[in-house]
Protein backbone atom coordinates (compact mmCIF):
# COMPACT_ATOMS: atom_id res chain seq x y z
CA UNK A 1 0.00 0.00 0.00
CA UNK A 2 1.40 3.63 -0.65
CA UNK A 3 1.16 6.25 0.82
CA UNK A 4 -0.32 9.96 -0.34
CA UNK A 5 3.74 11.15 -0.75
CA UNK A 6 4.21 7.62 -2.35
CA UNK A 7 1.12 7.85 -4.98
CA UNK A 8 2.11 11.84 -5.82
CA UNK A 9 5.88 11.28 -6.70
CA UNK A 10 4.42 7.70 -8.83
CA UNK A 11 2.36 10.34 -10.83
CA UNK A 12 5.23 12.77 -11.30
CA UNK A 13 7.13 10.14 -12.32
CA UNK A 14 4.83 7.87 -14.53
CA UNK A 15 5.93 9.57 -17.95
CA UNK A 16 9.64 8.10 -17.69
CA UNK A 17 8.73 4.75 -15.42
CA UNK A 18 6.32 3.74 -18.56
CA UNK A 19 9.51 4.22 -21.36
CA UNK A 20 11.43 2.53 -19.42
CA UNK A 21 8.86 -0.58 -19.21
CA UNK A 22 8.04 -0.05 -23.01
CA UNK A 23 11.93 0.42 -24.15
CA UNK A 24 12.72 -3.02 -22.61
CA UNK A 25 16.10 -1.41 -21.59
CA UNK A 26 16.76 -4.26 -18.85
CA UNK A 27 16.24 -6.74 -21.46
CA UNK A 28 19.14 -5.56 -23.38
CA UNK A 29 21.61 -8.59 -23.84
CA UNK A 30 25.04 -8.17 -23.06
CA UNK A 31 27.87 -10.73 -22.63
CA UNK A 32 30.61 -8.75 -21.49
CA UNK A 33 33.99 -7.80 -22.61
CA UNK A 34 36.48 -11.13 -23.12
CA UNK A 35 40.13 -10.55 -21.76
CA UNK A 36 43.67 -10.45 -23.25
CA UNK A 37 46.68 -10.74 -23.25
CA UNK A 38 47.84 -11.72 -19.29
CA UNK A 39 44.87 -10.82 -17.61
CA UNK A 40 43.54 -14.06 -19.31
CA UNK A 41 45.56 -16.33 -18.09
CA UNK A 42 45.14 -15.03 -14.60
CA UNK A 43 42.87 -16.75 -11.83
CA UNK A 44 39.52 -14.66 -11.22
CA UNK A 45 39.27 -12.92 -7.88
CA UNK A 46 37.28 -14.59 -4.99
CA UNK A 47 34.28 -14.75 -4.75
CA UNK A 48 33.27 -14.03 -8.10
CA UNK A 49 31.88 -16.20 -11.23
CA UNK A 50 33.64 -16.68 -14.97
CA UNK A 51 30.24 -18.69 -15.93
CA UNK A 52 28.77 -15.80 -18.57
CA UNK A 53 25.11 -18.15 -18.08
CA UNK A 54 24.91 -17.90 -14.75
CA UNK A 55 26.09 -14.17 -14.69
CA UNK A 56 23.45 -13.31 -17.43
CA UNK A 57 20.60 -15.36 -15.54
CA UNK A 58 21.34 -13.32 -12.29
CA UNK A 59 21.13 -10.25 -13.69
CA UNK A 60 17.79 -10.99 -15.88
CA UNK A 61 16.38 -11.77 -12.13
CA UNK A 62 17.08 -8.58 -10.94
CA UNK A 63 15.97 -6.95 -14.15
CA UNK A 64 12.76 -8.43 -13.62
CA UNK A 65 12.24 -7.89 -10.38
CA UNK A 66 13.06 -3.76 -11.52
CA UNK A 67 10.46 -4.07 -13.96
CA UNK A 68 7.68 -5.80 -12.21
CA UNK A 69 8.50 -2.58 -9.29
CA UNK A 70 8.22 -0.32 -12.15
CA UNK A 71 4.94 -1.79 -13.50
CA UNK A 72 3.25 -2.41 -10.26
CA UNK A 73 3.81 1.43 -9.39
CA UNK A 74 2.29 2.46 -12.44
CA UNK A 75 -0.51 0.33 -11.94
CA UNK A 76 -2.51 1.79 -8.97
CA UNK A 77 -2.90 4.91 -11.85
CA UNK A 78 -3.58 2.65 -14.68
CA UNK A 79 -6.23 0.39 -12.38
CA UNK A 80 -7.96 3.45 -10.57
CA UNK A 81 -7.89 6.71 -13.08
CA UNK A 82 -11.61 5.55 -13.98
CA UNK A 83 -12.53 6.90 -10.47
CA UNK A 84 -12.14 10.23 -10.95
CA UNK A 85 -14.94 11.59 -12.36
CA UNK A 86 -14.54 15.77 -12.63
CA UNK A 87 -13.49 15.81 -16.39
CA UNK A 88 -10.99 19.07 -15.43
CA UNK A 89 -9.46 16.89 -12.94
CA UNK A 90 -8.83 13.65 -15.10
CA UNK A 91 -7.26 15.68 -18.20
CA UNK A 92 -4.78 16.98 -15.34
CA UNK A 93 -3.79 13.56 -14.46
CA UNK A 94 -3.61 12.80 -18.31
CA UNK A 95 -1.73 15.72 -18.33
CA UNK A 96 0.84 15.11 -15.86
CA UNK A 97 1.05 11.06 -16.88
CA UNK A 98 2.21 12.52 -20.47
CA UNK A 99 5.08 14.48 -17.99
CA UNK A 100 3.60 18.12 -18.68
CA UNK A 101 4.55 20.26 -16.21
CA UNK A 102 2.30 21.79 -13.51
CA UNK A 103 3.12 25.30 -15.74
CA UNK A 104 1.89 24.20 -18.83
CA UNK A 105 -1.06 22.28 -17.69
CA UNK A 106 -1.74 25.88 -15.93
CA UNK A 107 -1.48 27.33 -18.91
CA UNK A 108 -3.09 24.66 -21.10
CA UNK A 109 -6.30 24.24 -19.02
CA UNK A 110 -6.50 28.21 -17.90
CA UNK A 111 -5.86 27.42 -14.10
CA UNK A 112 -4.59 29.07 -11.35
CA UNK A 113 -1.81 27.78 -8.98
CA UNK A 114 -4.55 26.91 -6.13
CA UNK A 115 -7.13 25.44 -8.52
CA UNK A 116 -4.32 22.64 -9.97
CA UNK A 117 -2.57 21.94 -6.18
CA UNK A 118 -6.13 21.03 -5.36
CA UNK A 119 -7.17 19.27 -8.33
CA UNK A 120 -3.64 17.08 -7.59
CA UNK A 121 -4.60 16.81 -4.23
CA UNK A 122 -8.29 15.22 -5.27
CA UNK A 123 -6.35 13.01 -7.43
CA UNK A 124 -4.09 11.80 -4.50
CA UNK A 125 -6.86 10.81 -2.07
CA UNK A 126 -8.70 9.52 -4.69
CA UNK A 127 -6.17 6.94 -5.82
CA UNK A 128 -5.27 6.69 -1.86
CA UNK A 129 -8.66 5.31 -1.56
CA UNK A 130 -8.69 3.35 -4.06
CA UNK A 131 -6.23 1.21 -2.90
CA UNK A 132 -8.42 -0.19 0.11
CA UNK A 133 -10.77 -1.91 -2.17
């Protein structure tokens, strides 16, 4: 369960947490750089691992498990938006989920500073709540 501070920085942050999910970027396969020359011949240091397979599968672990984060975060929007139901208020969360800043959305939806903090807050508590049921 998150908190309000929790659900308000997952909104700020949505834009970039969804590229990353849709660019794959911890899916990228890499299989490292091969040695030369003496450091080849040499023993590898304690406590580490020269099996590439084993190396790659450990990493695509914690990959996943920094994905799954990622897309469980950006879930409680994705599952919930369809509770708020002032139309002013939802195009701000549209607003800030596209990364817009809380200027332009000013600007955009012809706001004042205290009308969009409030509309945010609405959007916190509602997505707060949500979370119970």
């Amino acid at each position: 369960m998150y908190s309000k501070n929790d659900i308000r920085q997952i909104i700020q942050d949505y834009h970039w947490l969804v590229r990353l999910i849709d660019s794959k970027v911890y899916e990228c396969d890499s299989t490292g750089i091969g040695q030369y020359g003496i450091e080849s011949a040499m023993p590898r240091a304690k406590g580490t691992t020269g099996d590439k397979v084993l190396v790659r599968v450990l990493r695509n672990e914690k990959d996943r498990k920094k994905t799954e984060n990622m897309i469980s975060r950006t879930s409680i929007i994705d599952n919930h938006e369809h509770l708020i139901e002032n139309e002013k208020t939802y195009h701000i969360l549209q607003l800030m989920k596209q990364g817009e800043s809380n200027r332009r959305i000013k600007i955009l939806l012809k706001i004042g500073h205290t009308n969009l903090t409030k509309r945010i807050e609405d959007i916190v508590n509602i997505l707060y709540e949500a979370q119970d049921n």
